[in-house]
N, C-alpha and C. Protein backbone atom coordinates (compact mmCIF):
# COMPACT_ATOMS: atom_id res chain seq x y z
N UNK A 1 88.96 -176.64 110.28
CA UNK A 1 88.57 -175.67 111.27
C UNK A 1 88.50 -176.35 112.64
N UNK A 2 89.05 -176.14 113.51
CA UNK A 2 89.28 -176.39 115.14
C UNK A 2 87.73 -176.17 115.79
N UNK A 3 87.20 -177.46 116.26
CA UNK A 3 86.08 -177.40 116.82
C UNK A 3 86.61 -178.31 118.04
N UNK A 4 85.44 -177.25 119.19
CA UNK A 4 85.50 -178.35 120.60
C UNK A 4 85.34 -179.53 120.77
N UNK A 5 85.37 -180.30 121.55
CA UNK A 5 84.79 -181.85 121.41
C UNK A 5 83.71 -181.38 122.74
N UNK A 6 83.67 -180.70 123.19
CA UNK A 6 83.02 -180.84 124.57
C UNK A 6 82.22 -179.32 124.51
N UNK A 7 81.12 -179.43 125.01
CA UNK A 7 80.96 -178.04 125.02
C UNK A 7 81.03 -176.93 126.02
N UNK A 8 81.45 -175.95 126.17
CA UNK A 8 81.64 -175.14 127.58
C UNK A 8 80.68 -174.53 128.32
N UNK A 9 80.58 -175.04 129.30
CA UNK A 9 79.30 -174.56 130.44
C UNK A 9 79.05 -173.06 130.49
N UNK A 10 78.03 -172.67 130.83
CA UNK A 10 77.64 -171.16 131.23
C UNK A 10 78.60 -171.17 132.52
N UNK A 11 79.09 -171.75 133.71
CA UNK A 11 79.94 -171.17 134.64
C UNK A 11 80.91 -170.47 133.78
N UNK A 12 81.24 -172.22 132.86
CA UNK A 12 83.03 -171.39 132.33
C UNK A 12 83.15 -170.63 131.47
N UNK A 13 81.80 -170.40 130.50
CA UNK A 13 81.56 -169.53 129.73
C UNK A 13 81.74 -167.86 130.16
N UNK A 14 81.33 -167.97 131.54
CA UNK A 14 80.67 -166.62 132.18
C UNK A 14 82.79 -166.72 133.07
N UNK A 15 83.33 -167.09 132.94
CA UNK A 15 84.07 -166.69 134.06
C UNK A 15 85.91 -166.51 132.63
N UNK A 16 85.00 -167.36 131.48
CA UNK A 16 85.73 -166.74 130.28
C UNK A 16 85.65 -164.83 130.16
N UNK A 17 84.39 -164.50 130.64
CA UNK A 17 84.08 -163.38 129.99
C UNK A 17 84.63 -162.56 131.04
N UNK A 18 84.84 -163.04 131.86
CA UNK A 18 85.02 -162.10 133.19
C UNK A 18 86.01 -160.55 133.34
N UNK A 19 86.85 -161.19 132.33
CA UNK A 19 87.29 -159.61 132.61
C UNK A 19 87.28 -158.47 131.21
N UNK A 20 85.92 -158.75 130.46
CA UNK A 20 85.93 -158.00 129.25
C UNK A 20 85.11 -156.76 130.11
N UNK A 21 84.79 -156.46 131.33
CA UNK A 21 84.07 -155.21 131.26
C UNK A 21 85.48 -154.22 131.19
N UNK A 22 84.32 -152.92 131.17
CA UNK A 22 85.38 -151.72 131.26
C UNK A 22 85.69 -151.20 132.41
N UNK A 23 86.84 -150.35 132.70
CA UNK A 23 87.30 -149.85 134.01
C UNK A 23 87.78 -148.31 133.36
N UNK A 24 87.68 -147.22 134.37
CA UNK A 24 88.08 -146.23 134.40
C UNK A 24 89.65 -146.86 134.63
N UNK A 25 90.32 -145.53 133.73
CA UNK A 25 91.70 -145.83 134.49
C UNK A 25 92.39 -144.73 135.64
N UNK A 26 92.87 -145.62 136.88
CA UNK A 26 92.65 -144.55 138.23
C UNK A 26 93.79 -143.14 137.93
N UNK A 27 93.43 -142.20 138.24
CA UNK A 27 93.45 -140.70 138.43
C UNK A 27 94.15 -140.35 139.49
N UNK A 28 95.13 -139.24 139.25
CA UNK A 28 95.93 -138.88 140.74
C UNK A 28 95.26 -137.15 140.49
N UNK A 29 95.90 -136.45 141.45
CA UNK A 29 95.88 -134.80 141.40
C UNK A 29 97.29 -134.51 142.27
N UNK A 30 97.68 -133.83 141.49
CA UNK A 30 98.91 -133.50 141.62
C UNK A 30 98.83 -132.25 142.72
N UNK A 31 99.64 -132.37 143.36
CA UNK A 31 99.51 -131.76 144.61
C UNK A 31 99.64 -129.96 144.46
N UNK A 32 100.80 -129.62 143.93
CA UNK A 32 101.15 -128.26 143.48
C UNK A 32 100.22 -127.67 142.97
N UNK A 33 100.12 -127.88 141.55
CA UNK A 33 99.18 -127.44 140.47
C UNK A 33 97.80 -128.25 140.95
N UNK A 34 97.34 -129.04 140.99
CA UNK A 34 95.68 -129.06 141.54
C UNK A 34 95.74 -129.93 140.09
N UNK A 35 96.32 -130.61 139.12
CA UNK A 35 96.27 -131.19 137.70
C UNK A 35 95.79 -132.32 137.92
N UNK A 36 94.68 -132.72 137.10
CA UNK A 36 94.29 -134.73 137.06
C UNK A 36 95.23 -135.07 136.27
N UNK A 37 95.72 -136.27 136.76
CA UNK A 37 96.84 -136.96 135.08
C UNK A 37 96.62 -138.41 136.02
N UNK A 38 96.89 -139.08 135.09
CA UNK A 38 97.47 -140.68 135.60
C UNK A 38 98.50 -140.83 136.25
N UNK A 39 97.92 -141.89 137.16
CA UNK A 39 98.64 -142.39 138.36
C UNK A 39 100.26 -143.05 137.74
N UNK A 40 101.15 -142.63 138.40
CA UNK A 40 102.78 -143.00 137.90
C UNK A 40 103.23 -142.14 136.68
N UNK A 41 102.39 -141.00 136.22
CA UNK A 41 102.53 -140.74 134.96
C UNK A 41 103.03 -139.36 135.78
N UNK A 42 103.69 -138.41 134.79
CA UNK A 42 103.60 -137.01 135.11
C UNK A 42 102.82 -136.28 134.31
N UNK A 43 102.58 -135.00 135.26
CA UNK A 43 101.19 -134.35 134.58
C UNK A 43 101.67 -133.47 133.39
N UNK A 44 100.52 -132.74 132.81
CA UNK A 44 101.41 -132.45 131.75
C UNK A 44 101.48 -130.88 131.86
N UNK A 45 102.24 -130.31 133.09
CA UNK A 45 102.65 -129.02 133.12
C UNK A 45 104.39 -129.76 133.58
N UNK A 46 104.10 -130.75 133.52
CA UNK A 46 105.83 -131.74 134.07
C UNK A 46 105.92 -131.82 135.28
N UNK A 47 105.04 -131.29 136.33
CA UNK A 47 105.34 -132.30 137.87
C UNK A 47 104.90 -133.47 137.69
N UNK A 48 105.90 -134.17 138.62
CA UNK A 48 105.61 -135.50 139.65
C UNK A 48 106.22 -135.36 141.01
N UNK A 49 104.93 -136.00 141.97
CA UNK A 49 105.14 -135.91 142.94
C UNK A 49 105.68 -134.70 143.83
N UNK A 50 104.86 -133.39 143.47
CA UNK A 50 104.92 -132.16 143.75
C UNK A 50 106.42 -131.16 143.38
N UNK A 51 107.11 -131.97 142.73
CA UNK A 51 108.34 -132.00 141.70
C UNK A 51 108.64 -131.75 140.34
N UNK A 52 109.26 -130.47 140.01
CA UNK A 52 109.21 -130.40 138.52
C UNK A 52 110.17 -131.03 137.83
N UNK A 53 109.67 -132.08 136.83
CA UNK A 53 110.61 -133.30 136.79
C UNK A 53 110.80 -133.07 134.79
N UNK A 54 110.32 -132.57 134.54
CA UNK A 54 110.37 -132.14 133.18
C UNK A 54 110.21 -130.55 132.58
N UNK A 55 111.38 -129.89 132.08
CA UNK A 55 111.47 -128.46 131.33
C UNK A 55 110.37 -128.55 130.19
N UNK A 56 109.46 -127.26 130.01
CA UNK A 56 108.63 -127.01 129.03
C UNK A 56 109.84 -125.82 127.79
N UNK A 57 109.50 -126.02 126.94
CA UNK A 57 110.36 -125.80 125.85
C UNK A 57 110.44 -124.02 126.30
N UNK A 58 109.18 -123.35 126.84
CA UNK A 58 109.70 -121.93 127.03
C UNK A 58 110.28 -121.65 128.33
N UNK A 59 110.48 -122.83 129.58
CA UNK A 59 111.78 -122.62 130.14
C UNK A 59 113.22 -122.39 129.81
């Protein structure tokens, strides 16, 4: 079993941990429809960027 030889400080301990918190993931609103969806994503009536970029099957 792989053990340290040295042991790791609370700095490097704490700057190991550094990026386990959580984050929202950022949100656009689509301009047309008023829709939240993710940013780069299209919403899911199929605009992007005030653009209908995808047919819904009863078009």
């Amino acid at each position: 079993m792989a053990v340290p030889q040295n042991r790791k400080t609370p700095s490097k301990r704490g700057m190991h941990r550094a990026h386990d918190f959580l984050t929202n993931p950022p949100l656009a609103i689509e301009p047309t429809t008023g829709e939240v969806h993710l940013r780069h994503h299209v919403s899911p009536t199929g605009f992007y960027r005030g653009k209908k970029v995808v047919r819904s099957k009863s078009e």
